[in-house]
N, C-alpha and C. Protein backbone atom coordinates (compact mmCIF):
# COMPACT_ATOMS: atom_id res chain seq x y z
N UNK A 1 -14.17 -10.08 -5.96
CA UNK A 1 -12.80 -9.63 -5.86
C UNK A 1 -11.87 -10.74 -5.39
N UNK A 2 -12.18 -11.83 -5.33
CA UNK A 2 -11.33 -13.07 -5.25
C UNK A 2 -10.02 -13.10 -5.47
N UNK A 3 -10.65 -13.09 -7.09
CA UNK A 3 -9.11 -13.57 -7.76
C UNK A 3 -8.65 -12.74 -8.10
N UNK A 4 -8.71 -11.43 -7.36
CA UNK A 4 -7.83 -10.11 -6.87
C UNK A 4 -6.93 -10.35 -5.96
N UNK A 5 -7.74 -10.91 -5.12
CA UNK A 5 -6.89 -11.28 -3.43
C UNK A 5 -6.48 -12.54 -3.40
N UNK A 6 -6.50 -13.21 -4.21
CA UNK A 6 -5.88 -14.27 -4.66
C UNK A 6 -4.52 -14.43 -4.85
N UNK A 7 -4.64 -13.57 -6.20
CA UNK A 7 -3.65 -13.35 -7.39
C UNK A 7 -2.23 -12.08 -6.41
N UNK A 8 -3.23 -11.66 -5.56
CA UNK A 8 -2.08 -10.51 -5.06
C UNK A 8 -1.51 -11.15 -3.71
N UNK A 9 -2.05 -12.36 -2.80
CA UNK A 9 -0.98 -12.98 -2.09
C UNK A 9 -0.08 -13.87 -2.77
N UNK A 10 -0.80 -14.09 -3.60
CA UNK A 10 0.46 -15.30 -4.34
C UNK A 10 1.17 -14.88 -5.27
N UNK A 11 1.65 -13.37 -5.37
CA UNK A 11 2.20 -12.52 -6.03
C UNK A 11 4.05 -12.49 -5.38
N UNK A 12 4.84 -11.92 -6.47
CA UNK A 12 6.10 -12.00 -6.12
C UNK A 12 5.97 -10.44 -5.58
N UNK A 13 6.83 -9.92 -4.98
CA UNK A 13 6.31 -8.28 -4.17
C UNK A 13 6.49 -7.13 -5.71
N UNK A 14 7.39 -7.28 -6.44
CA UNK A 14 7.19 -6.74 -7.72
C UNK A 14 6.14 -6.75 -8.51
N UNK A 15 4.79 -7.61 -8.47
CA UNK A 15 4.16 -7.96 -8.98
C UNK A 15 3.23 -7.34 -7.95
N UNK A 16 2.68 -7.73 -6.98
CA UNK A 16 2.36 -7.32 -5.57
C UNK A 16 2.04 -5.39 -5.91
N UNK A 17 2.92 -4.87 -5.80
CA UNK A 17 3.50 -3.44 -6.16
C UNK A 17 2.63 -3.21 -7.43
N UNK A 18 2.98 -3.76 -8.65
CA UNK A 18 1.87 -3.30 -9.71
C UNK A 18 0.63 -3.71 -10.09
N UNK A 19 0.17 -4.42 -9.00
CA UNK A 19 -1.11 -4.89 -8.95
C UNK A 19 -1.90 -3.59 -8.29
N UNK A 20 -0.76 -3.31 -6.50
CA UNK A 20 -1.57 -2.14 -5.95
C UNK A 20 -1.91 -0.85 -6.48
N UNK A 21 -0.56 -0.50 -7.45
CA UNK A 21 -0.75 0.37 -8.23
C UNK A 21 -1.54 1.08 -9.26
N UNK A 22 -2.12 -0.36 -9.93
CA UNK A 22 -3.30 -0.18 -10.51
C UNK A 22 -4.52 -0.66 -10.32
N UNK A 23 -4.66 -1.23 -8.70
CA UNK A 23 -6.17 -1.64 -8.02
C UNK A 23 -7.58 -0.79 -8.88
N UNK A 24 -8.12 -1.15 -8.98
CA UNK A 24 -9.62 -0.27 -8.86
C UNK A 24 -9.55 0.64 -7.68
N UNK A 25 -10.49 1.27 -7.50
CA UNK A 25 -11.63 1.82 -6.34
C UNK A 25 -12.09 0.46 -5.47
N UNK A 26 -12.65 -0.19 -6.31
CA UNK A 26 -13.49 -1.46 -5.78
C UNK A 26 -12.20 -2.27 -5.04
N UNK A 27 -11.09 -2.31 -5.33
CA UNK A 27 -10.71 -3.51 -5.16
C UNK A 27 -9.33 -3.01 -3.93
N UNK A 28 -9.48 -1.49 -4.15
CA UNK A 28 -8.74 -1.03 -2.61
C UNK A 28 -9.86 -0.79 -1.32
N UNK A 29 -11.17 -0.32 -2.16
CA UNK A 29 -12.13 -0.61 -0.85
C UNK A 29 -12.33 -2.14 0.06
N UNK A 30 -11.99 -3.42 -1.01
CA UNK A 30 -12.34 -4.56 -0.18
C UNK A 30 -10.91 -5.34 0.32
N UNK A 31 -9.65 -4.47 -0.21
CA UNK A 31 -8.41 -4.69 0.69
C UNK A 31 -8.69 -3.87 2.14
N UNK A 32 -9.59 -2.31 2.18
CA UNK A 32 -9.62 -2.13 3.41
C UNK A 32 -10.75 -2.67 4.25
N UNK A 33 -10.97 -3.47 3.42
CA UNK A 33 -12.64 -4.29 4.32
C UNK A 33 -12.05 -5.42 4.83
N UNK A 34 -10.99 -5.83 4.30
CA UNK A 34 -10.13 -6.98 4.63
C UNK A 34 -9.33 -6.83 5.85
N UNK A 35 -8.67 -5.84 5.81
CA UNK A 35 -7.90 -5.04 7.26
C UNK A 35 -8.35 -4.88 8.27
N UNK A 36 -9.82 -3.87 8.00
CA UNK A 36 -11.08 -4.02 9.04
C UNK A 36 -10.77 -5.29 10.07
N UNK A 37 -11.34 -6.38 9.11
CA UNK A 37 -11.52 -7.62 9.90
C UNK A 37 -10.95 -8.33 10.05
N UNK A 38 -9.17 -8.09 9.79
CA UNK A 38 -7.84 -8.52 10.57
C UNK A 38 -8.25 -8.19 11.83
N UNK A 39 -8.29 -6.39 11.96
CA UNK A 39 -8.42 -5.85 12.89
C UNK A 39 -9.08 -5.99 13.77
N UNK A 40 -10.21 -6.72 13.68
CA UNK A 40 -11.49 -6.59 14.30
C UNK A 40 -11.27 -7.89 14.67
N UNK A 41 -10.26 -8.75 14.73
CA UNK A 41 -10.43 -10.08 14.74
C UNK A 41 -11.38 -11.23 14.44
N UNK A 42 -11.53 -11.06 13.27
CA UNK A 42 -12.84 -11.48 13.12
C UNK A 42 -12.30 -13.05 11.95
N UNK A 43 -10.83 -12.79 12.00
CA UNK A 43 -10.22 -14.15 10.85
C UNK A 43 -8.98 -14.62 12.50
N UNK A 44 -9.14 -15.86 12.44
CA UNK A 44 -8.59 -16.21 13.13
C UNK A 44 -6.81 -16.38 12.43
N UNK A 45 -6.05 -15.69 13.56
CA UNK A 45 -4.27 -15.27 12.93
C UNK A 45 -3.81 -15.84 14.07
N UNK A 46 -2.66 -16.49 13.57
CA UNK A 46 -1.57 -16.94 14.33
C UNK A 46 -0.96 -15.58 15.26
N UNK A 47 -0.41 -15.64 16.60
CA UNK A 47 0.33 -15.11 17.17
C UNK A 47 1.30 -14.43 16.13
N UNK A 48 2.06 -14.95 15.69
CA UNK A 48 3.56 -14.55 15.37
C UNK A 48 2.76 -14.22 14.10
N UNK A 49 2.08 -13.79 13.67
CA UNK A 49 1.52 -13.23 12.32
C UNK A 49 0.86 -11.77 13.02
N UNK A 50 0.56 -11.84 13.71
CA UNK A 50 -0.31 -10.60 14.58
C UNK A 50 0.84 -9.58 14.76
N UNK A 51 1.98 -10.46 15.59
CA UNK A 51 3.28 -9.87 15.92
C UNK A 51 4.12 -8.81 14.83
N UNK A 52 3.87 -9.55 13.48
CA UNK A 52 4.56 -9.25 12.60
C UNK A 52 3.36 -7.81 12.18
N UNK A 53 2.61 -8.21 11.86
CA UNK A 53 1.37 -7.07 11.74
C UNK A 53 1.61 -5.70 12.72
N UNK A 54 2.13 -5.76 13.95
CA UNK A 54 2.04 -4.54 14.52
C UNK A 54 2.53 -3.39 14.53
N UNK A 55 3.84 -3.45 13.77
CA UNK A 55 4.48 -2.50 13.51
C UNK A 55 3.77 -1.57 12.70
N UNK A 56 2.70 -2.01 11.61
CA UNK A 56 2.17 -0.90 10.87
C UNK A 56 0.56 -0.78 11.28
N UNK A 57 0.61 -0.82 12.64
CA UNK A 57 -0.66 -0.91 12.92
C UNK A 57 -1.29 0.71 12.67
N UNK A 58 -0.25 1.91 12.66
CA UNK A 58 -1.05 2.87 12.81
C UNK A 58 -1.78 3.21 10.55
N UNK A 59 -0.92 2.14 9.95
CA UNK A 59 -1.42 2.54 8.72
C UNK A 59 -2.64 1.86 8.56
N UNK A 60 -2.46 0.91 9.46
CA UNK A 60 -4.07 -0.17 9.41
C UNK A 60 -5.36 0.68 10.09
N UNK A 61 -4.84 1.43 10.98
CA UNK A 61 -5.61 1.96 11.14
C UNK A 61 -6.53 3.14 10.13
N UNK A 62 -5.77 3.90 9.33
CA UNK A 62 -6.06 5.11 8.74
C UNK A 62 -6.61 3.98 7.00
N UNK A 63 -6.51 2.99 7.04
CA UNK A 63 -6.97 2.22 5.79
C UNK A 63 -8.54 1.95 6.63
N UNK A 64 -8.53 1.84 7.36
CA UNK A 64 -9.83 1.37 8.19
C UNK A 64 -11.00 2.45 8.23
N UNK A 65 -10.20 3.72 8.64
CA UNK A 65 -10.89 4.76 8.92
C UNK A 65 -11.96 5.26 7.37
N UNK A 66 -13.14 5.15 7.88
CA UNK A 66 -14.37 5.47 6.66
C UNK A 66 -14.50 6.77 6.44
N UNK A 67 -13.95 7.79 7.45
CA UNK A 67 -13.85 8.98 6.57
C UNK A 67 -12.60 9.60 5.75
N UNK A 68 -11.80 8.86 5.43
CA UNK A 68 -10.55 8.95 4.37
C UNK A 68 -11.24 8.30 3.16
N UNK A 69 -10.77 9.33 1.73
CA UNK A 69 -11.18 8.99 0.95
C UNK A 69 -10.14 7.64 0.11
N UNK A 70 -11.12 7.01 -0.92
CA UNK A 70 -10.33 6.12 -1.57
C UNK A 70 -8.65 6.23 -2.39
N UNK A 71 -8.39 7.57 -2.65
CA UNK A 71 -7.16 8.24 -3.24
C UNK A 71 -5.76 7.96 -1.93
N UNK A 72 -6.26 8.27 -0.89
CA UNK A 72 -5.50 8.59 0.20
C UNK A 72 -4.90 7.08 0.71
N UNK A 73 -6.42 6.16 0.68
CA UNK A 73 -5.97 4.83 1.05
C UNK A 73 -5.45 4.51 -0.05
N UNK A 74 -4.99 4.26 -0.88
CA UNK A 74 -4.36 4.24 -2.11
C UNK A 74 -2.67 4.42 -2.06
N UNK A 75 -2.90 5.45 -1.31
CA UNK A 75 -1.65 6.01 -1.39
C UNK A 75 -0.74 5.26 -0.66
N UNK A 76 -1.93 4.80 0.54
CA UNK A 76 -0.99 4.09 1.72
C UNK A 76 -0.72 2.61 1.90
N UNK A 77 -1.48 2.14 0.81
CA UNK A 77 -1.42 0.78 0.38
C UNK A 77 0.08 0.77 -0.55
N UNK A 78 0.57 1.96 -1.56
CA UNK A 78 1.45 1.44 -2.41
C UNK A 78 2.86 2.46 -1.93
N UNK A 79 2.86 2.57 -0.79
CA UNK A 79 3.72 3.63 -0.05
C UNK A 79 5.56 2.50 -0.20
N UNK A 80 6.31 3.15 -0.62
CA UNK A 80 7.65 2.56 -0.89
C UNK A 80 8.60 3.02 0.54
N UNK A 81 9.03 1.45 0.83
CA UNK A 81 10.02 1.76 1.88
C UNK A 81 9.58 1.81 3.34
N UNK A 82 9.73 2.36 4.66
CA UNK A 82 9.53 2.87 5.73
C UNK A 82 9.16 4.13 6.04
């Protein structure tokens, strides 16, 4: 899933948007495997990147959570607006 997660940071947010939109299964499960281990600190992040991260910490959370199904995280990955 690389040049998934590749292709979708180096994406313009319009692009970004219809990538999430039409993710796989596979490829929203290893965006939330990715979050996980934001979360878990397990990738070393700048301060002021963490900072910026916290405001949606409670959606990071519910992408994390293993008993939500893949539809739901889905939903909350391509959620428009605030």
């Amino acid at each position: 899933h690389k040049p998934f997660l590749e292709l979708l940071g180096t994406s313009e947010p319009d692009q970004q948007q219809a990538l999430l939109e039409t993710a796989t299964a596979e490829q929203v499960h290893c965006l939330c495997l990715c979050v996980e281990n934001v979360m878990k600190r397990k990738y070393l992040m700048l301060k002021h990147v963490m900072k910026k991260l916290r405001p949606y910490r409670h959606e990071m959370l519910r992408l994390v959570d293993r008993g939500k199904c893949g539809r739901r995280k889905e939903r909350i990955l391509i959620q428009h607006g605030e």
